[in-house]
N, C-alpha and C. Protein backbone atom coordinates (compact mmCIF):
# COMPACT_ATOMS: atom_id res chain seq x y z
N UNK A 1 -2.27 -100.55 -87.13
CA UNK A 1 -2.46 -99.33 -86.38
C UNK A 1 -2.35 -99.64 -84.89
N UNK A 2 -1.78 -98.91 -84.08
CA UNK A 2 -1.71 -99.26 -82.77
C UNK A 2 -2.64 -98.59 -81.88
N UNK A 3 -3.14 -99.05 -81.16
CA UNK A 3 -4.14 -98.51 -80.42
C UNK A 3 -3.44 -97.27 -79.50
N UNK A 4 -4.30 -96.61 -78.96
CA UNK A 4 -3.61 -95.31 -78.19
C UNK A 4 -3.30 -95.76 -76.81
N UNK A 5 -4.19 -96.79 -76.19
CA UNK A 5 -3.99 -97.11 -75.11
C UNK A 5 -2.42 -98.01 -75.00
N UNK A 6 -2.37 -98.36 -75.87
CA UNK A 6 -1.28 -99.48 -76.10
C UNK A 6 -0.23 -98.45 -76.22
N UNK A 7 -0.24 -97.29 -76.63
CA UNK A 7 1.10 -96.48 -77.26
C UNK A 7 1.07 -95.34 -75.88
N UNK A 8 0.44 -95.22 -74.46
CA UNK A 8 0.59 -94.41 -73.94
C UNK A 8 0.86 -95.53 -72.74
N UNK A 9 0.35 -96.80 -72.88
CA UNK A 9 1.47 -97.78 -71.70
C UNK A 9 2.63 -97.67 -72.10
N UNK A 10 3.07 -97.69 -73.70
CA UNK A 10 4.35 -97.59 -73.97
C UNK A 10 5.10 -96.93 -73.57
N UNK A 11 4.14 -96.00 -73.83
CA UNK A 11 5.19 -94.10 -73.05
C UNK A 11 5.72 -94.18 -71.57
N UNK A 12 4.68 -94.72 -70.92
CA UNK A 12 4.90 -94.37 -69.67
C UNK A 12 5.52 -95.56 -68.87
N UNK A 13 5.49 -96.64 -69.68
CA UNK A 13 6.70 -97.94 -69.13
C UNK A 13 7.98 -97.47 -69.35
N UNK A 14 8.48 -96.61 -70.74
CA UNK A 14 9.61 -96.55 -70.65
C UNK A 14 10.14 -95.50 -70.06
N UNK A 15 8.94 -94.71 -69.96
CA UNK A 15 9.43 -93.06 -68.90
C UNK A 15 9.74 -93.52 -67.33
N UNK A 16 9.18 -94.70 -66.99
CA UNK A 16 9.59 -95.40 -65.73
C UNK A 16 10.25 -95.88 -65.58
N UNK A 17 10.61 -96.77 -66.55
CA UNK A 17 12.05 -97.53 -66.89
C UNK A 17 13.24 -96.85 -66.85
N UNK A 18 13.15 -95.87 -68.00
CA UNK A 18 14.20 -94.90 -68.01
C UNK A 18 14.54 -93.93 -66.62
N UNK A 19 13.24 -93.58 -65.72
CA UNK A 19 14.01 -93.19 -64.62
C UNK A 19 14.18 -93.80 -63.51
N UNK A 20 14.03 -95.19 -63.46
CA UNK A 20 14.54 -95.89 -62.37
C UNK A 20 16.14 -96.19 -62.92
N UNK A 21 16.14 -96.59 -64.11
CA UNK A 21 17.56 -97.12 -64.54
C UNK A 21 18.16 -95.62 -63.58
N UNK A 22 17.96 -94.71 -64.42
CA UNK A 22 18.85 -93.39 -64.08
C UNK A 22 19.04 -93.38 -62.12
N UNK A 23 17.60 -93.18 -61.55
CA UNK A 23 17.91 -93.22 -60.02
C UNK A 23 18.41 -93.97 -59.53
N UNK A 24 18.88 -95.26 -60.16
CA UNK A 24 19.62 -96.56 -59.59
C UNK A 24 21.13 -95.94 -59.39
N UNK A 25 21.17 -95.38 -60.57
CA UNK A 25 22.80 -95.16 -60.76
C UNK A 25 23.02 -93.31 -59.73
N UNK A 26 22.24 -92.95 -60.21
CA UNK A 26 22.21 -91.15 -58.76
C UNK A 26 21.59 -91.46 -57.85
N UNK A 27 20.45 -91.58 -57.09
CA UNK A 27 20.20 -92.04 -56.30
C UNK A 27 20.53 -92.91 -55.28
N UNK A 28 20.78 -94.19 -55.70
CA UNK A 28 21.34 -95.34 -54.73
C UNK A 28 22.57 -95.16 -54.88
N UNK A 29 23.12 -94.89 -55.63
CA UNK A 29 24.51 -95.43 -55.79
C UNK A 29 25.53 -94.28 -55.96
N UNK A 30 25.10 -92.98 -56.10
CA UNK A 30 25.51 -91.94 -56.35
C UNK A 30 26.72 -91.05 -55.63
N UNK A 31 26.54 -91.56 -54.08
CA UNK A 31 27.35 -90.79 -53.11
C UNK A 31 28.15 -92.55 -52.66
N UNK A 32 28.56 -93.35 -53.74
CA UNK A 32 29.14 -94.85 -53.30
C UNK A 32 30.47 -94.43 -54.40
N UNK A 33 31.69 -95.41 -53.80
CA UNK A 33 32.52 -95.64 -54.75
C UNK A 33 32.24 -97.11 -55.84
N UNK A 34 32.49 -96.89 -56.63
CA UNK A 34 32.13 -98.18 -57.94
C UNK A 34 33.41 -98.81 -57.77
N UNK A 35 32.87 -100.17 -58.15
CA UNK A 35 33.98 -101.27 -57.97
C UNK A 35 35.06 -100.66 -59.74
N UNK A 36 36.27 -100.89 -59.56
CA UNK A 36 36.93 -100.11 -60.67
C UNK A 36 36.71 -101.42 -61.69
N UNK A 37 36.17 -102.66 -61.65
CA UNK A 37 35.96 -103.35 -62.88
C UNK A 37 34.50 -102.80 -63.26
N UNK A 38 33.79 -102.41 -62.81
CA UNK A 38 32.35 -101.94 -63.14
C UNK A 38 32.40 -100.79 -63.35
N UNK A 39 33.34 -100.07 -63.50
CA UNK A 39 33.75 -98.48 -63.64
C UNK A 39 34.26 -98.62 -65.56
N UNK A 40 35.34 -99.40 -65.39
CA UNK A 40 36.14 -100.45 -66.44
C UNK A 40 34.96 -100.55 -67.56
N UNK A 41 33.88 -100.86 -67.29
CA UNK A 41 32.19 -101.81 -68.43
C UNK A 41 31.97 -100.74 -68.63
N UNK A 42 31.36 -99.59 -67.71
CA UNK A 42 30.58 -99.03 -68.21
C UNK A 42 31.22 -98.14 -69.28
N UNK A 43 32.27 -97.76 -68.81
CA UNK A 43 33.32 -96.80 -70.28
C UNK A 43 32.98 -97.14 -71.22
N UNK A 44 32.24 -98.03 -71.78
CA UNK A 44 32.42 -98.57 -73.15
C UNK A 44 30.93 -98.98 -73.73
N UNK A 45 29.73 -98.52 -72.53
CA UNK A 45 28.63 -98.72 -73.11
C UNK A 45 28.12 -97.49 -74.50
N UNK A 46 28.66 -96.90 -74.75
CA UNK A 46 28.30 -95.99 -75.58
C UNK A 46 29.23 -96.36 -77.24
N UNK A 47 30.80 -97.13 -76.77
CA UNK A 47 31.35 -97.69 -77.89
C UNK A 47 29.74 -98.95 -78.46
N UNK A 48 29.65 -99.69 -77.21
CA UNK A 48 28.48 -100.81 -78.02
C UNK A 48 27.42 -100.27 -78.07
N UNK A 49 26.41 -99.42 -77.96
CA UNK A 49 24.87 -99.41 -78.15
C UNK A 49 25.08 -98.19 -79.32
N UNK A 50 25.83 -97.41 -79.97
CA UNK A 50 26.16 -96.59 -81.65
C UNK A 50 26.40 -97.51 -82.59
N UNK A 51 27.64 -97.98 -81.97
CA UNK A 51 27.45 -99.22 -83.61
C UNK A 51 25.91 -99.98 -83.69
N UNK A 52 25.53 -100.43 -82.47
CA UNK A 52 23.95 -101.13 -82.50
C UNK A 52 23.31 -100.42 -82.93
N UNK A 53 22.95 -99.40 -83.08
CA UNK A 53 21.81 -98.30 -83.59
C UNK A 53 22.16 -98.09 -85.27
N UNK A 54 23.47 -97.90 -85.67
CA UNK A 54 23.82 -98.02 -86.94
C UNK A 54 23.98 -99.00 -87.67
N UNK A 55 24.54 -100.20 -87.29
CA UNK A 55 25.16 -101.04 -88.38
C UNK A 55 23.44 -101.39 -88.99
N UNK A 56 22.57 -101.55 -88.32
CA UNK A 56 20.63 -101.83 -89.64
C UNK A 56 20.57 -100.90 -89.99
N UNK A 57 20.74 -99.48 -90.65
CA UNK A 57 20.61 -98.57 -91.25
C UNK A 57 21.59 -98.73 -92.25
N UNK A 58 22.85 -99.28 -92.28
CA UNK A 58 23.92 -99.25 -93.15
C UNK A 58 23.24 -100.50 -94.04
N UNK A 59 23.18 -101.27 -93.65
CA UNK A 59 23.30 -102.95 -93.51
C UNK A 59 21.96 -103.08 -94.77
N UNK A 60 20.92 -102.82 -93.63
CA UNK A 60 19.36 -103.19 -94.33
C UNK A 60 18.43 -101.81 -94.05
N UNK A 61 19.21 -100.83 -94.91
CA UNK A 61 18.28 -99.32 -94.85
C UNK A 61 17.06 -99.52 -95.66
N UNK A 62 15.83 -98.77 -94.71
CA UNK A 62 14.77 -98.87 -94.80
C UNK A 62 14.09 -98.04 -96.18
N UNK A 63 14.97 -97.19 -96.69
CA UNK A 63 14.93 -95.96 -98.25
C UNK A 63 15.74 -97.39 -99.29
N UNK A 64 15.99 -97.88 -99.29
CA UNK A 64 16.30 -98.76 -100.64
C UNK A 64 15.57 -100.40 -100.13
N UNK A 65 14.43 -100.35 -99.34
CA UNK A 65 13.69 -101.83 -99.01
C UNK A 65 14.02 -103.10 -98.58
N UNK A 66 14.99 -102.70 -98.02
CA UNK A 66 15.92 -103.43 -96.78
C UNK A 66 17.14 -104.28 -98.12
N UNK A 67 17.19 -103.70 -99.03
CA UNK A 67 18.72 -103.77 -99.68
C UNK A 67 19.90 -102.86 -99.56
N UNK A 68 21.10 -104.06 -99.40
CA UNK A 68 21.98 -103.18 -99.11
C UNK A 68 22.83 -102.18 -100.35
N UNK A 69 23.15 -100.49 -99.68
CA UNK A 69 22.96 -99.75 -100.70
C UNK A 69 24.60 -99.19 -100.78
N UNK A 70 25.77 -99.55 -102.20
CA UNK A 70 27.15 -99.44 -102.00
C UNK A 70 27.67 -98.19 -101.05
N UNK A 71 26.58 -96.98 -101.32
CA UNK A 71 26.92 -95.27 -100.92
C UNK A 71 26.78 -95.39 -99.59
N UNK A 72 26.15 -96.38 -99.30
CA UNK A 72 25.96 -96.37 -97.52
C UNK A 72 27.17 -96.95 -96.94
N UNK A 73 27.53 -98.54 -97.32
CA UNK A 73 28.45 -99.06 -97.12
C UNK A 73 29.90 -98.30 -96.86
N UNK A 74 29.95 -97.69 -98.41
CA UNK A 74 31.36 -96.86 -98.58
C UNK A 74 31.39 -95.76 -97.56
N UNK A 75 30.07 -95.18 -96.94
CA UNK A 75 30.82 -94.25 -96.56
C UNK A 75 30.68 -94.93 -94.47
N UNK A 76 29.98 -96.47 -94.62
CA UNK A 76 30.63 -96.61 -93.09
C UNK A 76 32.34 -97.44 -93.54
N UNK A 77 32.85 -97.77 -94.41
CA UNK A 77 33.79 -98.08 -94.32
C UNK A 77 34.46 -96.73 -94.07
N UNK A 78 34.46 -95.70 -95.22
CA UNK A 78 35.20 -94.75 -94.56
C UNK A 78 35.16 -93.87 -93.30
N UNK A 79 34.30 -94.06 -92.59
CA UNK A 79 33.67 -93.22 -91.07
C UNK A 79 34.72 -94.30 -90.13
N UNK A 80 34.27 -95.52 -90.27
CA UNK A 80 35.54 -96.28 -89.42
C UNK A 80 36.86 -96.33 -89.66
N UNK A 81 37.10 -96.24 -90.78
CA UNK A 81 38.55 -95.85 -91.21
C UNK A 81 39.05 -94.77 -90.51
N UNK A 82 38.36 -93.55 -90.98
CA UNK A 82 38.98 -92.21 -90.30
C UNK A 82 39.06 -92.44 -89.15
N UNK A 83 37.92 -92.99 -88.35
CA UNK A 83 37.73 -92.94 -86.77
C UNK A 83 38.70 -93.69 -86.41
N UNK A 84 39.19 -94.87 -86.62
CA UNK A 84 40.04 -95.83 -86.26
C UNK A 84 41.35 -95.50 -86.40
N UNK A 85 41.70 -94.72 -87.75
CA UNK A 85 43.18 -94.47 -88.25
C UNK A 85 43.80 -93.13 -87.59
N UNK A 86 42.71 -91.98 -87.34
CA UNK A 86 42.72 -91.18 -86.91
C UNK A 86 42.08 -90.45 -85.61
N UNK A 87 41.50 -91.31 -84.80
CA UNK A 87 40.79 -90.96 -83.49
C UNK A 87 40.20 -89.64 -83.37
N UNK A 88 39.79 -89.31 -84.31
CA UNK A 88 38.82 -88.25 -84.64
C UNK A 88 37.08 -88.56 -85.09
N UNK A 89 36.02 -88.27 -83.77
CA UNK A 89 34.99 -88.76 -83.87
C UNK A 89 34.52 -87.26 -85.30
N UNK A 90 34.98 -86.72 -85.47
CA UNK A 90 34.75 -84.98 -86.39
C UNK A 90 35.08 -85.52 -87.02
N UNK A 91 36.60 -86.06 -87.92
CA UNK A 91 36.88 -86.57 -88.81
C UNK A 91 36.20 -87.39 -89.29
N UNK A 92 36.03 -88.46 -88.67
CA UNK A 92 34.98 -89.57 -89.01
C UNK A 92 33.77 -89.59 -89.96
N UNK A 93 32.78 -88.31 -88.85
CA UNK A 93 31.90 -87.97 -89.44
C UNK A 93 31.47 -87.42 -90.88
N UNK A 94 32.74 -86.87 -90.92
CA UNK A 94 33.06 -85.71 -91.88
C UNK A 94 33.42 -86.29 -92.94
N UNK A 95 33.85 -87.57 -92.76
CA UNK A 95 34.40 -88.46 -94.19
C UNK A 95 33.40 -89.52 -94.22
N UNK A 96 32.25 -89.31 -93.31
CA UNK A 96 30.86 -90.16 -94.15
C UNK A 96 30.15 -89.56 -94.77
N UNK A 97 29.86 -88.01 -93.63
CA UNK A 97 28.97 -87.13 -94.76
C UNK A 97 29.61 -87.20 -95.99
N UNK A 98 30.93 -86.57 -96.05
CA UNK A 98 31.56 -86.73 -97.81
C UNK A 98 31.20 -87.62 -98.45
N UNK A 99 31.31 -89.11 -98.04
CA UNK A 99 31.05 -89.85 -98.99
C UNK A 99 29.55 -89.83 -99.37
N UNK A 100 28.81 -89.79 -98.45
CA UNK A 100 27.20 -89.34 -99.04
C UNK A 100 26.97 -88.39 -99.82
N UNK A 101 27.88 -87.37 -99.51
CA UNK A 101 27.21 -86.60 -100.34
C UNK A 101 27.65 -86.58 -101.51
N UNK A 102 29.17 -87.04 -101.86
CA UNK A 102 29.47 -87.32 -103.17
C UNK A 102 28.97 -88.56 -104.08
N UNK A 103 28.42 -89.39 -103.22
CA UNK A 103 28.25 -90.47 -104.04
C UNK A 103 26.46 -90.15 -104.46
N UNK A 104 25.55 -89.37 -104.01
CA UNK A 104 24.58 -88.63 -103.78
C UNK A 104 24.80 -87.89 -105.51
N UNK A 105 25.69 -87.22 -105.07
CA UNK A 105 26.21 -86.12 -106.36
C UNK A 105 26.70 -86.99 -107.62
N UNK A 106 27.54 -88.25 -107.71
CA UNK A 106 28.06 -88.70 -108.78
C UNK A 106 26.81 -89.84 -109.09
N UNK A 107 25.91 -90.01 -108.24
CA UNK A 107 25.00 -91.52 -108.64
C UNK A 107 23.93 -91.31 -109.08
């Protein structure tokens, strides 16, 4: 059990955290031009921190006790497939829900 005191430093370290990160980037830096290789990184922080948030839910989902489960798998193979073959983040989606929900329906 976590104590309350412990879970409301939590809160409020990352509510500080989170808005200094943010005023670093509006604030200081906001009315500056960005170097175009640091313009270049950041494009792509959102390609790396989604797959990070997903691939332990696919991988070692917490509903089958950290085993890995085929209906999950199949349907990130097919979410990257579509996304990759077809550059459709809708498509993508749309052919994982399917596979969940069919493999949901046939299992």
């Amino acid at each position: 059990m976590i104590d309350k005191a412990d879970l409301w430093f939590v809160i409020l370290a990352l509510g500080v955290g989170s808005f200094g990160f943010r005023f670093l980037f509006l604030g200081v830096v906001g009315d500056r031009a960005l170097p175009e290789w640091l313009l270049r990184h950041l494009r792509y922080t959102a390609v790396a921190v989604l797959p990070a948030l997903v691939v332990p839910l696919v991988i070692w989902p917490q509903a089958t006790g950290g085993e890995p489960d085929p209906i999950r798998l199949a349907a990130a193979a097919a979410t990257f497939a579509v996304g990759y073959g077809f550059k459709s983040v809708l498509g993508a989606m749309g052919a994982g829900a399917g596979v969940l929900v069919l493999g949901a329906l046939l299992g």
